[in-house]
N, C-alpha and C. Protein backbone atom coordinates (compact mmCIF):
# COMPACT_ATOMS: atom_id res chain seq x y z
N UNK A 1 0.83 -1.18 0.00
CA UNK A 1 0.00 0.00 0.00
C UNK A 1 0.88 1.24 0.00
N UNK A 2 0.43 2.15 -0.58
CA UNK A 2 1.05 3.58 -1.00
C UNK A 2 0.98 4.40 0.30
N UNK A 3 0.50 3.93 1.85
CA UNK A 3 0.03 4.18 2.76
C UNK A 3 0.67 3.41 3.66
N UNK A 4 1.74 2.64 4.05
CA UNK A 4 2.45 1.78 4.45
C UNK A 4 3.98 2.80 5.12
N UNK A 5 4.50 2.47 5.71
CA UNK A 5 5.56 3.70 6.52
C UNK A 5 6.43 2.46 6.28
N UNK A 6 7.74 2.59 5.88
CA UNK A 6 8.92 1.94 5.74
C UNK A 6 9.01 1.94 7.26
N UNK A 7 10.07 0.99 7.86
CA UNK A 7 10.24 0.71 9.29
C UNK A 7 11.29 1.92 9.31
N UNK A 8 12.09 2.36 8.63
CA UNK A 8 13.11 3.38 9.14
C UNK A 8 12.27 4.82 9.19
N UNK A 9 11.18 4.89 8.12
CA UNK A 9 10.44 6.14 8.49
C UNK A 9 9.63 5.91 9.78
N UNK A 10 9.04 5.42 9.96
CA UNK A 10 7.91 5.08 11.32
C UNK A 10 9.72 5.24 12.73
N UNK A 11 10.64 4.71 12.59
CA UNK A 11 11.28 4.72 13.90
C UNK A 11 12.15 6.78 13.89
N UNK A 12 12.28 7.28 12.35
CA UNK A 12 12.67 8.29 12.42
C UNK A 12 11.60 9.57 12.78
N UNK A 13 10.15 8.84 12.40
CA UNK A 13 9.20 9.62 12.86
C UNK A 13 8.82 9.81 14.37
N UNK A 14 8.72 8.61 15.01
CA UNK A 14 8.80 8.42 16.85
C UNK A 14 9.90 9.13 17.18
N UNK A 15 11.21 8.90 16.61
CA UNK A 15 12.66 9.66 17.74
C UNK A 15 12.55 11.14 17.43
N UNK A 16 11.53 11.80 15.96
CA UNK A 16 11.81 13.05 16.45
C UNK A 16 10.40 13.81 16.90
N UNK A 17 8.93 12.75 17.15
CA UNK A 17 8.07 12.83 18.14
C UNK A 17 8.73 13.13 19.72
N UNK A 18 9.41 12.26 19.71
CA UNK A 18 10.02 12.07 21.33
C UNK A 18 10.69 13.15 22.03
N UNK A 19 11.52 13.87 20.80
CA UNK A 19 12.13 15.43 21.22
C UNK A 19 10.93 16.71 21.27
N UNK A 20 9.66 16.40 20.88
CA UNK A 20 8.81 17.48 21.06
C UNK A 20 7.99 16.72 21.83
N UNK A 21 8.24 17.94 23.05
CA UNK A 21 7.57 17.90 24.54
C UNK A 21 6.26 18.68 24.50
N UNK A 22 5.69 18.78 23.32
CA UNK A 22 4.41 19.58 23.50
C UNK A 22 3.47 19.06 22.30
N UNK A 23 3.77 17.98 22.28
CA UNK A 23 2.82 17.34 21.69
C UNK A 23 1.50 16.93 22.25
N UNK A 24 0.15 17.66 22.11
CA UNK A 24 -0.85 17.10 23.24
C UNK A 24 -1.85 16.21 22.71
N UNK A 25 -2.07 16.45 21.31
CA UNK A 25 -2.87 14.50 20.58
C UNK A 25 -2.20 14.47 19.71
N UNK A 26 -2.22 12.95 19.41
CA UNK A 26 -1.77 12.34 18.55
C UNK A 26 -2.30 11.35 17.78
N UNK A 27 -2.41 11.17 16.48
CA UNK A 27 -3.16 10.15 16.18
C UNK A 27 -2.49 9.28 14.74
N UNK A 28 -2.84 8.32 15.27
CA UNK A 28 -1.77 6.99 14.21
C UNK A 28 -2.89 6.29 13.89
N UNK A 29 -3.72 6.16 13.03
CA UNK A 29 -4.49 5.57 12.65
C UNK A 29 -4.20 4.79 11.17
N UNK A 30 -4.88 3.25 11.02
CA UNK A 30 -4.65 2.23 10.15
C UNK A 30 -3.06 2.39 9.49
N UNK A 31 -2.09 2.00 10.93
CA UNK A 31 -0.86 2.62 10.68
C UNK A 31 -0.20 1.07 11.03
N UNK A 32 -0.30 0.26 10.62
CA UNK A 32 0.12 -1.08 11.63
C UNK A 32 1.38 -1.21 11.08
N UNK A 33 1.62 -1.06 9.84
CA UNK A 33 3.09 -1.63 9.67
C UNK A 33 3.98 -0.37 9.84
N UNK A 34 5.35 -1.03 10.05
CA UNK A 34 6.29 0.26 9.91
C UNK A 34 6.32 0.90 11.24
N UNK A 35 5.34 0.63 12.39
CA UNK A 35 5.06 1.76 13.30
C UNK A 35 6.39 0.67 14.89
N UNK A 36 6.80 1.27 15.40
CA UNK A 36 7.36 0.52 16.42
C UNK A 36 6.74 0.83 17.74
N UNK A 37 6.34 -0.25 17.92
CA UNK A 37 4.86 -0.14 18.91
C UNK A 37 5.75 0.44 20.36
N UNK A 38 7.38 -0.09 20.24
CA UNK A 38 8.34 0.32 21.76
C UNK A 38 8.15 1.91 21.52
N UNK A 39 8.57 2.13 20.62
CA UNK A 39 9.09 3.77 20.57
C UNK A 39 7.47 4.26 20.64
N UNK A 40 6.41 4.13 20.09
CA UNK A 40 5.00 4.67 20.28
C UNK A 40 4.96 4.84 21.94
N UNK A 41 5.17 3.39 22.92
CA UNK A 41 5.10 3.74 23.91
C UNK A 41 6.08 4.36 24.74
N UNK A 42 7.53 4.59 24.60
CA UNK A 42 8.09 5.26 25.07
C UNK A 42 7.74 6.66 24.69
N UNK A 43 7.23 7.19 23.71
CA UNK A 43 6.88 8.83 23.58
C UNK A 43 5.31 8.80 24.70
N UNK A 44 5.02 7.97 24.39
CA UNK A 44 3.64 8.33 25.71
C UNK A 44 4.46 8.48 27.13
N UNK A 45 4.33 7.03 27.83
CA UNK A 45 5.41 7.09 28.61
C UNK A 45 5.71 9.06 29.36
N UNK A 46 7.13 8.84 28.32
CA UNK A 46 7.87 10.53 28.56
C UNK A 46 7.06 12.00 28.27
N UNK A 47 5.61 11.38 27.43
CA UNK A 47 5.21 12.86 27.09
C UNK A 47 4.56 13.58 28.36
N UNK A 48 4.78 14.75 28.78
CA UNK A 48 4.40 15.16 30.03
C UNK A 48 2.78 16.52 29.55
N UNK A 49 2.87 16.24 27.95
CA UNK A 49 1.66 17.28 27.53
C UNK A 49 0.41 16.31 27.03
N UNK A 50 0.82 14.94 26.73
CA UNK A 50 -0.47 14.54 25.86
C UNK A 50 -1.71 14.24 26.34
N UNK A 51 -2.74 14.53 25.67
CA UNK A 51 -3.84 14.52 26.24
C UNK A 51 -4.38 13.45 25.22
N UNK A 52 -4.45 13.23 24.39
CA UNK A 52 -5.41 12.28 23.65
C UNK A 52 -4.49 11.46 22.68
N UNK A 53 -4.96 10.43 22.44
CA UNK A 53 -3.91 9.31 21.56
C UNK A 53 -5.10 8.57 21.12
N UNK A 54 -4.85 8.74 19.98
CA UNK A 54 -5.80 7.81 18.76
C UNK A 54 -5.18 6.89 17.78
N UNK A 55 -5.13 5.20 18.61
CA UNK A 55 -4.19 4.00 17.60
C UNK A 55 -5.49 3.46 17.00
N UNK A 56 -6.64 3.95 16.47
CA UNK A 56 -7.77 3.17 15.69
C UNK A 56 -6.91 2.22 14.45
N UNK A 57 -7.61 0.94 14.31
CA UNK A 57 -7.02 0.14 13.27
C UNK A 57 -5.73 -0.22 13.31
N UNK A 58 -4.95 -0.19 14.26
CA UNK A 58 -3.52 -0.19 13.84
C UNK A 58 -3.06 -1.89 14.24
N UNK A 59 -4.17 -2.76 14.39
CA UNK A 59 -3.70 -4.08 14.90
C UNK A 59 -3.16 -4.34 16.46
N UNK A 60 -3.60 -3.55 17.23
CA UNK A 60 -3.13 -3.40 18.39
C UNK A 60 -3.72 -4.89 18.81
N UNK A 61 -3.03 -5.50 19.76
CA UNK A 61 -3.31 -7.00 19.66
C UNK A 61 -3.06 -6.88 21.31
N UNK A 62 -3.30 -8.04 22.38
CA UNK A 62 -3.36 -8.10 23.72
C UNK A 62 -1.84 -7.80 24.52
N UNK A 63 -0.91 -8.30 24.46
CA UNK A 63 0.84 -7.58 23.99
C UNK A 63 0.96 -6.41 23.85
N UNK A 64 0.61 -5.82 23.08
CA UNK A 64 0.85 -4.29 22.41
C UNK A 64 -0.52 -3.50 23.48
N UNK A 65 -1.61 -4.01 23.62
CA UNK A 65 -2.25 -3.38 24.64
C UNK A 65 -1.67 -3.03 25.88
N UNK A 66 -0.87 -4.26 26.89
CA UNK A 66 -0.47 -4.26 27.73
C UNK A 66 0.93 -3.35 27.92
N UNK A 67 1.47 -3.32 26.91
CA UNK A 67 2.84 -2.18 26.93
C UNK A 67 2.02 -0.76 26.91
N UNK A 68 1.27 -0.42 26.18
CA UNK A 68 0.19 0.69 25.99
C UNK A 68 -0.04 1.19 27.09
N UNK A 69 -0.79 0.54 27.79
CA UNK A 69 -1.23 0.77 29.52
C UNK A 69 -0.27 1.00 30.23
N UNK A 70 1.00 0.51 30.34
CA UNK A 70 1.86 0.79 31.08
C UNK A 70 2.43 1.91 30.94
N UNK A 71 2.77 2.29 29.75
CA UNK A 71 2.96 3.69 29.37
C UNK A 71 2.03 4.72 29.20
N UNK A 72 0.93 4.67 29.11
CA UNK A 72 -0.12 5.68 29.32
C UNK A 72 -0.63 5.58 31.21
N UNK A 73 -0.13 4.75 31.87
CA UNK A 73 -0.35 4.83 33.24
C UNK A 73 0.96 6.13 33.71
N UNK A 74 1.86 6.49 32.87
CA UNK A 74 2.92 7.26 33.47
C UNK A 74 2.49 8.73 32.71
N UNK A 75 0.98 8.90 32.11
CA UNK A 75 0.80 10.32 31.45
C UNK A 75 -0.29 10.19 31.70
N UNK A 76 -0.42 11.10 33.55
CA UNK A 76 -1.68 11.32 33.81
C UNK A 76 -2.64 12.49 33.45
N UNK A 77 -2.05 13.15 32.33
CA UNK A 77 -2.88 14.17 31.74
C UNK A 77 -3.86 13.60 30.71
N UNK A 78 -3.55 12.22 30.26
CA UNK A 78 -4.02 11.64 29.11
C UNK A 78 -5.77 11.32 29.60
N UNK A 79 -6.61 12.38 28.19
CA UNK A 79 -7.74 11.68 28.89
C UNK A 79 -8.83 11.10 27.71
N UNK A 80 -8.30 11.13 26.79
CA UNK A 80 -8.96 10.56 25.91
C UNK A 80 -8.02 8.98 24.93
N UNK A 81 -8.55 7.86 24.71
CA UNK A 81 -8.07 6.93 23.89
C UNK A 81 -8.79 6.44 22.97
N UNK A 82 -8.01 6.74 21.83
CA UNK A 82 -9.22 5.86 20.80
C UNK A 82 -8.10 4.32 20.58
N UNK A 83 -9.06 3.45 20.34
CA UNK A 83 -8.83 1.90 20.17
C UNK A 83 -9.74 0.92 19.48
N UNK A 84 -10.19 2.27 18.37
CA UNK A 84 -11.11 1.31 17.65
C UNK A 84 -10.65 0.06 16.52
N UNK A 85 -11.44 -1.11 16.19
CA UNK A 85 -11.22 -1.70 14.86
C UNK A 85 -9.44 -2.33 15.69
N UNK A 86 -9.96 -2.62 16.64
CA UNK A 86 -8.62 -3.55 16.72
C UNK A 86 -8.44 -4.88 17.70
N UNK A 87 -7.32 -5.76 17.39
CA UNK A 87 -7.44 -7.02 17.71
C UNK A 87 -7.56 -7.55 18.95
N UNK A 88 -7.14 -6.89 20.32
CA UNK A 88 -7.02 -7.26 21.37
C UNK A 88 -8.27 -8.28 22.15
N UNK A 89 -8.43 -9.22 23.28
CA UNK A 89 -9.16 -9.75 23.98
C UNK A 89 -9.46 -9.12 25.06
N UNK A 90 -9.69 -10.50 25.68
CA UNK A 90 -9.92 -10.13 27.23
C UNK A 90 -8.22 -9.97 28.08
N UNK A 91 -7.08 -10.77 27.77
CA UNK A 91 -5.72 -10.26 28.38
C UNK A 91 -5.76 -8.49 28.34
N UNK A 92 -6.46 -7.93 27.06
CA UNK A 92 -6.11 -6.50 26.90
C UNK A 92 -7.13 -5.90 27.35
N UNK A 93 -7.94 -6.01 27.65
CA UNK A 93 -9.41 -5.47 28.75
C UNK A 93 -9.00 -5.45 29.86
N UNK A 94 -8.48 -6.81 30.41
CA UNK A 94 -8.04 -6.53 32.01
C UNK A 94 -6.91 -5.47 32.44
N UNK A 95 -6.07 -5.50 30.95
CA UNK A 95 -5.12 -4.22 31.22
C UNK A 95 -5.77 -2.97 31.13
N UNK A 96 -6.53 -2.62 30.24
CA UNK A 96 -7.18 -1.72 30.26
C UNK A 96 -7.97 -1.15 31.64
N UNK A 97 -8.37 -2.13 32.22
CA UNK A 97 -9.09 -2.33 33.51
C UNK A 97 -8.47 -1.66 34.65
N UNK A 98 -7.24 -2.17 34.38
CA UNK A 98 -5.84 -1.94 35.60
C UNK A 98 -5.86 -0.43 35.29
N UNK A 99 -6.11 0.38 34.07
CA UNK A 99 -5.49 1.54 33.96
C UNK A 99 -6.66 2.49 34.53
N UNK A 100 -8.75 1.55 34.25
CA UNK A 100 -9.49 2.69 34.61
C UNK A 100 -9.45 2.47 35.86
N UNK A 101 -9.36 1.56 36.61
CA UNK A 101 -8.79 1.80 38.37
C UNK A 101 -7.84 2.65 38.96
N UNK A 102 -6.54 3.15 38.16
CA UNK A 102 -5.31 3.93 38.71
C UNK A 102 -6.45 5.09 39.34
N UNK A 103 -6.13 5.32 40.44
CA UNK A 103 -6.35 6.97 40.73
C UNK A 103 -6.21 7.80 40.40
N UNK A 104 -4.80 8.11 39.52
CA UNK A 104 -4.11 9.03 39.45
C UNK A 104 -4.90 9.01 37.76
N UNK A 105 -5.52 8.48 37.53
CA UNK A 105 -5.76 8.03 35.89
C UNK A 105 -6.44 9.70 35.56
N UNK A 106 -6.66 10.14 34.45
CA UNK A 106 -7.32 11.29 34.06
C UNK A 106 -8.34 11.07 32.94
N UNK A 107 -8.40 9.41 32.51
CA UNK A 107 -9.30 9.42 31.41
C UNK A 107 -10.67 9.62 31.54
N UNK A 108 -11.53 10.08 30.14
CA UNK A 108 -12.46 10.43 30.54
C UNK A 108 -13.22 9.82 29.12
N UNK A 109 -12.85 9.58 28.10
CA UNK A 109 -13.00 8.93 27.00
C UNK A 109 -12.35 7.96 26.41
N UNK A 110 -12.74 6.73 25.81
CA UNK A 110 -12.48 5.60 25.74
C UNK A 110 -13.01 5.22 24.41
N UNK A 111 -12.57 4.97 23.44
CA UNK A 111 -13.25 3.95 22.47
C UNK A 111 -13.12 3.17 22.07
N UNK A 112 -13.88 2.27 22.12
CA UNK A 112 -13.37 0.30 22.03
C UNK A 112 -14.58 -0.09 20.97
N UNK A 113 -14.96 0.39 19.89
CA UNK A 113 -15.74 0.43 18.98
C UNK A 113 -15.24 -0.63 17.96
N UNK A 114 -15.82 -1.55 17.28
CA UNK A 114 -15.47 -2.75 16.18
C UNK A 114 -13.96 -3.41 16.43
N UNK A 115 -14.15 -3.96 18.01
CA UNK A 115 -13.18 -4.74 18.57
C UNK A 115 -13.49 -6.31 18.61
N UNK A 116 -13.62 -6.62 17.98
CA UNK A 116 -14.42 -7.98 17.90
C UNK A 116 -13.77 -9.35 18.63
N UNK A 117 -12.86 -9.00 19.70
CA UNK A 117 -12.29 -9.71 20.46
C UNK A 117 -12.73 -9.09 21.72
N UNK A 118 -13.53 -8.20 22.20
CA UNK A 118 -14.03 -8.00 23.35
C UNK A 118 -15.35 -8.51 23.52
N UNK A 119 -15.78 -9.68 24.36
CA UNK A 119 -16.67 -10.17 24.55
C UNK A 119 -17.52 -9.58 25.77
N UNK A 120 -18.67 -10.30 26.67
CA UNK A 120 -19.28 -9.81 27.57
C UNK A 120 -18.73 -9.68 28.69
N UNK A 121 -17.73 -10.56 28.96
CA UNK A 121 -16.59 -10.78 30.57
C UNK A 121 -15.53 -9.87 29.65
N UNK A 122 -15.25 -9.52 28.81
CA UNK A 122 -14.28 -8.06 28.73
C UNK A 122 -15.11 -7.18 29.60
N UNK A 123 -16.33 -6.82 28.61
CA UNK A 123 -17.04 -5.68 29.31
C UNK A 123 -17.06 -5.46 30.17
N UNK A 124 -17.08 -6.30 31.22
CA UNK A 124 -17.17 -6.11 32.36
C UNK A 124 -15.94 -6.67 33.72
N UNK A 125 -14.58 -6.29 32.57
CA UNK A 125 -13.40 -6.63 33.05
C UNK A 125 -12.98 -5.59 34.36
């Protein structure tokens, strides 16, 4: 696809995301290849401005959820996630779970829209 990020563009695009500290949304959408899901979460992680992150479609799978959470648990300004049209289960619900419990959490929007691996015990993970 004419829409596809070479792996050296997607890792040169994250390292010079990572030097701008005022990035406050971001959005990577139907971006699956090419993208390095480490460096995605290390710019969350370190970003001390972002407020919203939109990975719709990008194949985010139960793995890549769980690194996600861990690094959006360290950016408590973050209050919006989009996560539509993607692969994860119930392993990535319960992480998700872990993150709407944090206290310190700031989310306030969530979208888990044409996830077709979240069943009724996700929902109610």
């Amino acid at each position: 696809s004419d829409r596809a990020w070479s792996a050296s563009a997607g890792e040169a695009f994250f390292e010079g995301l990572g030097r701008n500290g005022s990035i406050s949304r971001l959005t990577v959408e139907d971006a699956s290849k090419g993208i390095s899901r480490d460096l995605l979460c290390e710019f969350v992680a370190n970003s001390t401005q972002l407020e919203s992150i939109n990975c719709s479609d990008c194949n985010v799978n139960d793995d890549d959820l769980r690194k996600f959470v861990s690094a959006m648990k360290a950016s408590h300004r973050l209050s919006m996630i989009g996560l539509a049209g993607n692969i994860f289960g119930r392993p990535g619900c319960n992480a998700l779970a872990s993150l709407l419990s944090d206290p310190l959490a700031n989310l306030q929007f969530l979208d888990l829209y044409q996830n077709n691996g979240i069943d009724n015990d996700c929902a109610t993970a």
